[in-house]
Protein backbone atom coordinates (compact mmCIF):
# COMPACT_ATOMS: atom_id res chain seq x y z
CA UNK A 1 23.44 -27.06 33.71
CA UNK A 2 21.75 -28.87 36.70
CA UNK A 3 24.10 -30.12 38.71
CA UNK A 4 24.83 -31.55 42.63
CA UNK A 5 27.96 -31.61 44.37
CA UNK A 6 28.95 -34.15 47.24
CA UNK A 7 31.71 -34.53 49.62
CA UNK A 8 33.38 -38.51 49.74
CA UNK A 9 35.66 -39.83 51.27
CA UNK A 10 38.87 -41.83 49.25
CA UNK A 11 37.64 -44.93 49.74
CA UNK A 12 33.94 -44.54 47.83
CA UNK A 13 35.57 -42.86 45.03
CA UNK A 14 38.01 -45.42 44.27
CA UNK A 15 34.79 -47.62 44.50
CA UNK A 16 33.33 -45.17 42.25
CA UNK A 17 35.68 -45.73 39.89
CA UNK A 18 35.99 -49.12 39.24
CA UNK A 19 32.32 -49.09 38.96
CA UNK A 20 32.45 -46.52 36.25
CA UNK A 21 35.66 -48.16 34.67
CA UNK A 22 33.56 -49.14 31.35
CA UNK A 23 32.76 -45.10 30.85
CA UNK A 24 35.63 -43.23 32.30
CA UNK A 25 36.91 -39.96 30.00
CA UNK A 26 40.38 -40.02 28.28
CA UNK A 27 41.24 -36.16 29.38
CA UNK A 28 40.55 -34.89 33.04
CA UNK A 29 40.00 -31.49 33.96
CA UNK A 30 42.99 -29.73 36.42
CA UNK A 31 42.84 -31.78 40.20
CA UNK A 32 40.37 -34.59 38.92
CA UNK A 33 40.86 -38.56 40.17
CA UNK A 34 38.28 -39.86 37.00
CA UNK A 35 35.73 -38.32 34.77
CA UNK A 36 32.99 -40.95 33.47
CA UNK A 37 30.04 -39.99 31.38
CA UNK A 38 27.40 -43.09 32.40
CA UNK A 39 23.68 -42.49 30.87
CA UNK A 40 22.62 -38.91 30.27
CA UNK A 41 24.63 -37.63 33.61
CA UNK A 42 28.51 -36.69 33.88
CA UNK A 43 30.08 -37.69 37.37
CA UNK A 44 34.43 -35.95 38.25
CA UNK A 45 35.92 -36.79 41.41
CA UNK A 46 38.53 -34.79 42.57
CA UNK A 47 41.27 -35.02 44.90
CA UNK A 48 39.82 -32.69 47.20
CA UNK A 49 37.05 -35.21 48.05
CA UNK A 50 34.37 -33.09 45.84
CA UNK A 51 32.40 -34.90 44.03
CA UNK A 52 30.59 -33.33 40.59
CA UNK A 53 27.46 -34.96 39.21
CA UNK A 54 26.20 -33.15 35.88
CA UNK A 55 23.49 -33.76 33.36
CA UNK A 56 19.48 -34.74 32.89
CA UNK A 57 20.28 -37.81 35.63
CA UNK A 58 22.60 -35.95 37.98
CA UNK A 59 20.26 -36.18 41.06
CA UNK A 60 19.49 -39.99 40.95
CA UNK A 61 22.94 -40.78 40.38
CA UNK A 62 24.05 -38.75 43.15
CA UNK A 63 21.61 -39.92 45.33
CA UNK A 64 23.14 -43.28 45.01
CA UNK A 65 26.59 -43.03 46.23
CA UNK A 66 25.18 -40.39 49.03
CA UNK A 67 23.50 -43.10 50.39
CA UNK A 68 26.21 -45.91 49.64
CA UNK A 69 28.45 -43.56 51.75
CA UNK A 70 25.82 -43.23 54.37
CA UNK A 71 25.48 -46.90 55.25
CA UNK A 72 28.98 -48.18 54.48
CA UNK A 73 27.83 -51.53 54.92
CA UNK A 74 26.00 -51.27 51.34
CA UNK A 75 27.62 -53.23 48.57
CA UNK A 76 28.71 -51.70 45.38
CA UNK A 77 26.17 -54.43 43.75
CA UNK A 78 23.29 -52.28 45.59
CA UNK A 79 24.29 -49.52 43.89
CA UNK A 80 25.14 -50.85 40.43
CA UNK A 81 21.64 -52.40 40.50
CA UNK A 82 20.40 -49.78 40.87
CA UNK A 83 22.26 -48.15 38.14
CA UNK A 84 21.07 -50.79 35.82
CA UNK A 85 17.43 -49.91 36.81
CA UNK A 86 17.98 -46.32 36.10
CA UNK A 87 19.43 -47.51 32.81
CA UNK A 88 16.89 -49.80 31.75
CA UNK A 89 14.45 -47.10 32.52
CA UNK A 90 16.30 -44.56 30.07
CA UNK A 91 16.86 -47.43 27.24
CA UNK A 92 12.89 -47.06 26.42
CA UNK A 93 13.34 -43.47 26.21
CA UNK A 94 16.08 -43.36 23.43
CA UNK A 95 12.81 -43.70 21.64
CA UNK A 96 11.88 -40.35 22.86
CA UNK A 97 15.17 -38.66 21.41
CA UNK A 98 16.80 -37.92 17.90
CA UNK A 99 19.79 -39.54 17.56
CA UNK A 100 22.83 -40.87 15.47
CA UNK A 101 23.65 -44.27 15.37
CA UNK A 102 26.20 -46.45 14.56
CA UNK A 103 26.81 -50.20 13.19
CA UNK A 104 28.84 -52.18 11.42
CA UNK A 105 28.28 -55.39 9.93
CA UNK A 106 31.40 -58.03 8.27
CA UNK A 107 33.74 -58.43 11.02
CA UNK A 108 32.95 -62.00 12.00
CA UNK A 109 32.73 -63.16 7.84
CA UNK A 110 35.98 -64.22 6.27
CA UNK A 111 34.87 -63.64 2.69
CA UNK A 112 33.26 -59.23 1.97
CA UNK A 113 34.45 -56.39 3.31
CA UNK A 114 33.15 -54.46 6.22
CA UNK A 115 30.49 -52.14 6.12
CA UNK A 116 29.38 -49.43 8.58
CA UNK A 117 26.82 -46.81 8.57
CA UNK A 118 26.11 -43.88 10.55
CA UNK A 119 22.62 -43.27 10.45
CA UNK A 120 20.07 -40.24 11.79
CA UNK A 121 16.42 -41.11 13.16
CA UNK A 122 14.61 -37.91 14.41
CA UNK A 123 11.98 -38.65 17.15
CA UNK A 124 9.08 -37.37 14.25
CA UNK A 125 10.39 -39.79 11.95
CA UNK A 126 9.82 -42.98 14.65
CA UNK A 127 6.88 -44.10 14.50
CA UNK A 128 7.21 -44.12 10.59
CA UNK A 129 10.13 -46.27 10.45
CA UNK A 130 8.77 -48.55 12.94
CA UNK A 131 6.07 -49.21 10.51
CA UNK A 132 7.85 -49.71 7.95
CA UNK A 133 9.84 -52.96 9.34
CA UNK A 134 12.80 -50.99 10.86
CA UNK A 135 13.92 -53.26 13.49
CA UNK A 136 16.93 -55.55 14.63
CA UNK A 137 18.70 -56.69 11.69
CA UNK A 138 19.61 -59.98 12.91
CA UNK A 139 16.62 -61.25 13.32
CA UNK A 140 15.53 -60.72 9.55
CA UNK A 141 16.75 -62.29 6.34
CA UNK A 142 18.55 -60.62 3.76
CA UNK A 143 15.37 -60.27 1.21
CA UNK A 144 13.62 -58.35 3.98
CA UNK A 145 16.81 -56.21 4.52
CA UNK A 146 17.28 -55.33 1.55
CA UNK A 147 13.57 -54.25 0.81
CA UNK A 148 13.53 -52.31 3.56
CA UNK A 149 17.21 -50.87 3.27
CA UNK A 150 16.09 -49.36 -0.28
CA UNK A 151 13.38 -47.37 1.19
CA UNK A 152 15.32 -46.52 4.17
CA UNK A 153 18.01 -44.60 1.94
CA UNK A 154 15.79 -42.62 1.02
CA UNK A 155 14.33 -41.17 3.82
CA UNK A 156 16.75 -40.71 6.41
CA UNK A 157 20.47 -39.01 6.29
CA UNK A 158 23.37 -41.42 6.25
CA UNK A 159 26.65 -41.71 5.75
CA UNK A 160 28.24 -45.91 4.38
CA UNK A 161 31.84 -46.28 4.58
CA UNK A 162 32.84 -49.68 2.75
CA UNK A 163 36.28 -50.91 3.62
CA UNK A 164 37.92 -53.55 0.82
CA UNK A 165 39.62 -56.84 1.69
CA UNK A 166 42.66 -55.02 0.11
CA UNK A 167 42.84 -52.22 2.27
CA UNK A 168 41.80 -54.40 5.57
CA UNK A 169 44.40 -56.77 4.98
CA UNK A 170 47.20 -53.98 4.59
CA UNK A 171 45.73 -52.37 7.87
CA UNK A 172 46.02 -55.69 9.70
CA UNK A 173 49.29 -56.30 8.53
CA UNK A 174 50.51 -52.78 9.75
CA UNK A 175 49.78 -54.12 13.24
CA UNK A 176 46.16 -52.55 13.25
CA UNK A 177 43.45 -54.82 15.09
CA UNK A 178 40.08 -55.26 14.24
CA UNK A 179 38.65 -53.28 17.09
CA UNK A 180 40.60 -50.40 16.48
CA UNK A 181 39.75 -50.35 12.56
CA UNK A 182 36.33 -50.81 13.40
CA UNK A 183 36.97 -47.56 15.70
CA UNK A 184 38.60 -45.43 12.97
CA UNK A 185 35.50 -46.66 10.57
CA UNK A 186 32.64 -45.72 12.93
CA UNK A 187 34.32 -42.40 13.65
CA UNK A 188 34.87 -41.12 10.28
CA UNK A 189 30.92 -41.91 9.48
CA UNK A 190 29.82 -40.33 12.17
CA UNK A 191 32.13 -37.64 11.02
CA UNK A 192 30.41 -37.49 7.66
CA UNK A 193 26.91 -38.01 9.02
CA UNK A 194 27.42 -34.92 11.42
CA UNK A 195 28.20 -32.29 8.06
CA UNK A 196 25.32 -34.09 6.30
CA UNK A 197 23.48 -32.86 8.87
CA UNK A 198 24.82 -29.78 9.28
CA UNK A 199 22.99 -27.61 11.61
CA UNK A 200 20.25 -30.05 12.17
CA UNK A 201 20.06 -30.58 15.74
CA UNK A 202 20.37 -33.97 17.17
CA UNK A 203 19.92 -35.36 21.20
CA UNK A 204 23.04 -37.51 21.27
CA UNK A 205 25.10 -40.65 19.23
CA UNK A 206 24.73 -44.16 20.04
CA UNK A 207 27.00 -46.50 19.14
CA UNK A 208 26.77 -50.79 19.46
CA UNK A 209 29.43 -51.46 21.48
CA UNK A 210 32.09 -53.31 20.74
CA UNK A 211 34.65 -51.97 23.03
CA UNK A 212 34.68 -50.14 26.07
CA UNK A 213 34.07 -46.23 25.97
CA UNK A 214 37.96 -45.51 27.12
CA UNK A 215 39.50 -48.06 25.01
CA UNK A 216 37.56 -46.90 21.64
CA UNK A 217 38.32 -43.13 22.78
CA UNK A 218 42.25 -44.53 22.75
CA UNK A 219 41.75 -46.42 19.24
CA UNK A 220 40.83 -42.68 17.47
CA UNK A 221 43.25 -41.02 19.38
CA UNK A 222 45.64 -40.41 16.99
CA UNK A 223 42.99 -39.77 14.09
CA UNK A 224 43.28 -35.68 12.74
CA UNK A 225 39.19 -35.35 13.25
CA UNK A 226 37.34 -37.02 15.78
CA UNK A 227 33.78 -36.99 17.33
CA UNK A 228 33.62 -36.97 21.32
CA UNK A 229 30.78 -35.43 22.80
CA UNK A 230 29.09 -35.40 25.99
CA UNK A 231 26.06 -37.43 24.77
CA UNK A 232 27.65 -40.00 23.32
CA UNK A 233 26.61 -43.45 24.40
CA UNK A 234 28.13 -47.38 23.94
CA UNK A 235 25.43 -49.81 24.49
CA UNK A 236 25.26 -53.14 23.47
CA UNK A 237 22.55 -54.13 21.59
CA UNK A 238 21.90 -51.27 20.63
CA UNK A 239 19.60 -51.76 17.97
CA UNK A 240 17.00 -52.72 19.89
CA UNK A 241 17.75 -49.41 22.23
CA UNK A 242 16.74 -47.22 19.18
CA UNK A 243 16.47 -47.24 15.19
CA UNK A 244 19.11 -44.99 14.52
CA UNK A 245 21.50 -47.99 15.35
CA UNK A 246 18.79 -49.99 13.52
CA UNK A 247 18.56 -48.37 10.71
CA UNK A 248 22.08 -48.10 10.66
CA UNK A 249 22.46 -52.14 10.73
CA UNK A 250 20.16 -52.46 8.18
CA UNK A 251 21.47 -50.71 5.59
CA UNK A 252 25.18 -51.84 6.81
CA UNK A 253 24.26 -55.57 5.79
CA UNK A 254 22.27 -54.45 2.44
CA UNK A 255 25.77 -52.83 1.21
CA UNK A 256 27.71 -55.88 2.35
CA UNK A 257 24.86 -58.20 0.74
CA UNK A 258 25.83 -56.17 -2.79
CA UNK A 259 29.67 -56.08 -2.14
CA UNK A 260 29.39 -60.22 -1.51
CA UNK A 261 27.15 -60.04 -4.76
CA UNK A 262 29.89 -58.48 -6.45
CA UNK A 263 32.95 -60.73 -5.24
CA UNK A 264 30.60 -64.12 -6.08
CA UNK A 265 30.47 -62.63 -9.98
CA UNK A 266 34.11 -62.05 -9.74
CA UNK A 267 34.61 -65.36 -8.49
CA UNK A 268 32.55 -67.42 -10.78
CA UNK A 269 30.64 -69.11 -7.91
CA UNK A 270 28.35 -67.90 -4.93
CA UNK A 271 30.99 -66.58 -2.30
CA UNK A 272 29.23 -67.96 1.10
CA UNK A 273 28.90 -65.43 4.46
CA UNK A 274 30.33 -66.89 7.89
CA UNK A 275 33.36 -68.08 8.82
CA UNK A 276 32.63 -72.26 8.64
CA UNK A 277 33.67 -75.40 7.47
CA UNK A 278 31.39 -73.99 4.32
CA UNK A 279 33.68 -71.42 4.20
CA UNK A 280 37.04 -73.03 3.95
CA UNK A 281 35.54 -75.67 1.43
CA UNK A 282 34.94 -72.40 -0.83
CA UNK A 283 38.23 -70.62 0.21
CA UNK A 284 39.75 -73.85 -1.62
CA UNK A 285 37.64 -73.57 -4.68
CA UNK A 286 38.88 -69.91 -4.47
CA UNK A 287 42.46 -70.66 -4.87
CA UNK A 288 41.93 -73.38 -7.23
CA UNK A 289 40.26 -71.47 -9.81
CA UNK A 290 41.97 -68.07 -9.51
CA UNK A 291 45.35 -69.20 -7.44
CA UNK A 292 46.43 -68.15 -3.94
CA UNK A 293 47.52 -64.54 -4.24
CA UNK A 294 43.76 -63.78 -5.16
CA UNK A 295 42.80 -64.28 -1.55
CA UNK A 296 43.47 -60.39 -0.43
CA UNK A 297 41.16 -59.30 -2.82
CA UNK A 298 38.09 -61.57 -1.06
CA UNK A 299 38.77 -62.78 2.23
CA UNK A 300 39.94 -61.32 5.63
CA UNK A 301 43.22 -63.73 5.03
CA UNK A 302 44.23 -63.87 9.03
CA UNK A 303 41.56 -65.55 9.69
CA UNK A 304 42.06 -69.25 10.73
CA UNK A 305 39.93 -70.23 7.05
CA UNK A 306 42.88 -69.46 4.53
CA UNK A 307 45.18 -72.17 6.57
CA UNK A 308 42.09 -74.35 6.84
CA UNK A 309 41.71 -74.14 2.96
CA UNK A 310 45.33 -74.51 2.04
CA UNK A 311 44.95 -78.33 4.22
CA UNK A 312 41.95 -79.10 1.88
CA UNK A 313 44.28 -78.48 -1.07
CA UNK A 314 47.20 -79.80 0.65
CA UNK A 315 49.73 -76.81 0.24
C-alpha cells in the first residue's frame, strides 16, 4: 500500500485531530493518539510523533500538514480548505467507482414506517441509470419515483429493510433514538446487500450521513455482525455524490409510498406524509374513527403530532 510517513510535533497532531474529529476510528492500533479515515486516504498519529498517511490520497494529504508544520503561522482553515478542494475534486469521481450506497427515507414523517435500502451501482452500469432518470430523489415526485423505482429493481442488486410503526415505537420506548435505529437499519442492509453480492467486487460504501463516522461506528457497536471497512465513506448529500445512494433513495421512498398506500386502506382515508398541521388534523380523524390505542400501528407516536391531535379532540 502507498504510503508516507512524517515526523510532528504534539501540537499539529492535536490540531490534526480536531480537524479529523468527524472521521476518527473507534479501535486504535498499539501506541496510536487517533486513527481517521478522511476521503480515500487513512492518516494514525502516534505518540512517538510518527505520523502514518495510507491510501490512493496519502501524498496530498500529507503534503498538507508538512507544510502547515513548516510555516506555523498557517491556520488550520488553510489546510481544511484545502481538504475540501481535494474532496470536492474526488466527489465527481465517485462516478468513476462501483459502489454501495445507503439511504433511508421516513424519519422526519409521523404517519409510515421507515424504509432503507442498500443499493449497488457498478461504474458499467452508470451511464445507463443516468439515462434512465436515476437522480436525487427529492427533487422528483412520487409518480416519477415510482416509475423509475420499478425498473430500477430490476436491474441492480439491493437489499429494503422496512421497519413497522409497531416495532419503532417499542425500540423508542426501550430508550433507542432515532439515529441509532437508523444506524442498526443501514447496517444490517448493507449486511444483506454485501452476501447478495457475494464475491462481486465493489470500490467502497457510501452512506448519506446522518451522523458523524465515530458516533454511527458507536450506535452498531453492540450489533453481532457489522460492516466497517476501510472505504467506507459518510457524506452528506450523498445522492448527488453517486447513484448508488441514489438509487438507493429512490427505491427507499417507492416502498414507503406503498407502505403509506397500505396504512391509508387500513385507515379508511388518505394517510398524509410530513409532520404538519395537516398531519395532526388527520392524527385526530385517526383516533376518532379507530380510537387512540390504534396510533402505534400508524404513526411514530413521540412525535409532538399525537399531543397536537389529542388538543384537536380535546382529550
Amino acid at each position: 500500500m502507498s504510503q508516507r510517513v512524517l515526523i510532528l510535533d504534539s501540537k499539529v497532531i492535536e490540531k490534526m485531530k480536531v480537524f479529523y474529529q468527524d472521521d476518527l476510528a473507534t479501535k486504535l492500533p498499539p501506541g496510536a493518539i487517533f486513527s481517521a479515515k478522511p476521503l480515500n486516504c487513512s492518516v494514525t498519529a502516534y505518540k512517538s510523533g510518527k505520523v502514518l498517511f495510507q491510501g490512493p490520497n496519502h501524498a496530498r494529504e500529507a503534503l498538507i500538514w508538512e507544510e502547515f508544520a513548516k510555516t506555523g503561522s498557517k491556520p488550520i482553515s488553510g489546510a481544511k480548505k484545502e481538504v475540501k478542494e481535494k474532496a470536492g475534486t474526488n466527489q465527481t469521481q465517485f462516478s468513476h467507482m462501483s459502489l454501495m450506497g445507503s439511504d433511508e427515507v421516513g424519519t422526519g414523517d409521523y404517519f409510515g414506517p421507515i424504509t432503507v435500502v442498500a443499493a449497488f451501482v457498478s461504474k458499467e452500469d452508470y451511464v445507463e441509470l443516468t439515462e434512465l432518470g436515476v437522480k436525487d430523489s427529492k427533487g422528483m415526485k412520487d409518480e416519477q419515483i415510482c416509475k423509475i423505482a420499478k425498473i430500477l429493481i430490476k436491474k441492480i442488486p439491493y437489499s429494503l429493510l422496512v421497519l413497522p410503526n409497531e416495532k419503532y415505537n417499542s425500540l423508542q420506548a426501550k430508550g433507542l433514538n432515532q439515529g441509532k435505529i437508523k444506524a442498526i437499519l443501514h447496517n444490517h442492509a448493507l449486511l444483506h446487500l454485501k452476501k447478495k453480492l457475494g464475491t462481486t467486487p465493489y470500490d467502497g460504501i457510501l452512506i448519506d450521513q446522518f451522523v458523524e463516522r465515530n458516533i454511527y461506528y458507536r450506535y452498531i457497536a453492540d450489533q453481532k455482525e457489522k460492516v466497517q471497512e476501510d472505504n467506507m465513506f459518510f457524506q452528506t448529500k450523498a445522492e448527488s455524490l453517486h447513484l448508488a445512494v441514489a438509487a438507493a433513495s429512490i427505491i427507499a421512498r417507492y416502498a414507503f409510498v406503498k407502505e403509506m398506500d397500505k396504512l391509508s386502506t387500513a385507515a379508511g382515508f388518505e394517510i398524509p406524509k410530513g409532520a404538519g398541521n395537516h398531519v395532526d388534523q388527520a392524527a385526530a380523524k385517526l383516533i376518532e374513527k379507530h380510537g387512540i390505542d390504534a396510533l402505534p400501528k400508524f404513526c411514530k407516536v413521540h412525535f409532538a403530532n399525537t399531543e397536537k391531535a389529542k388538543k384537536l379532540l380535546k382529550l
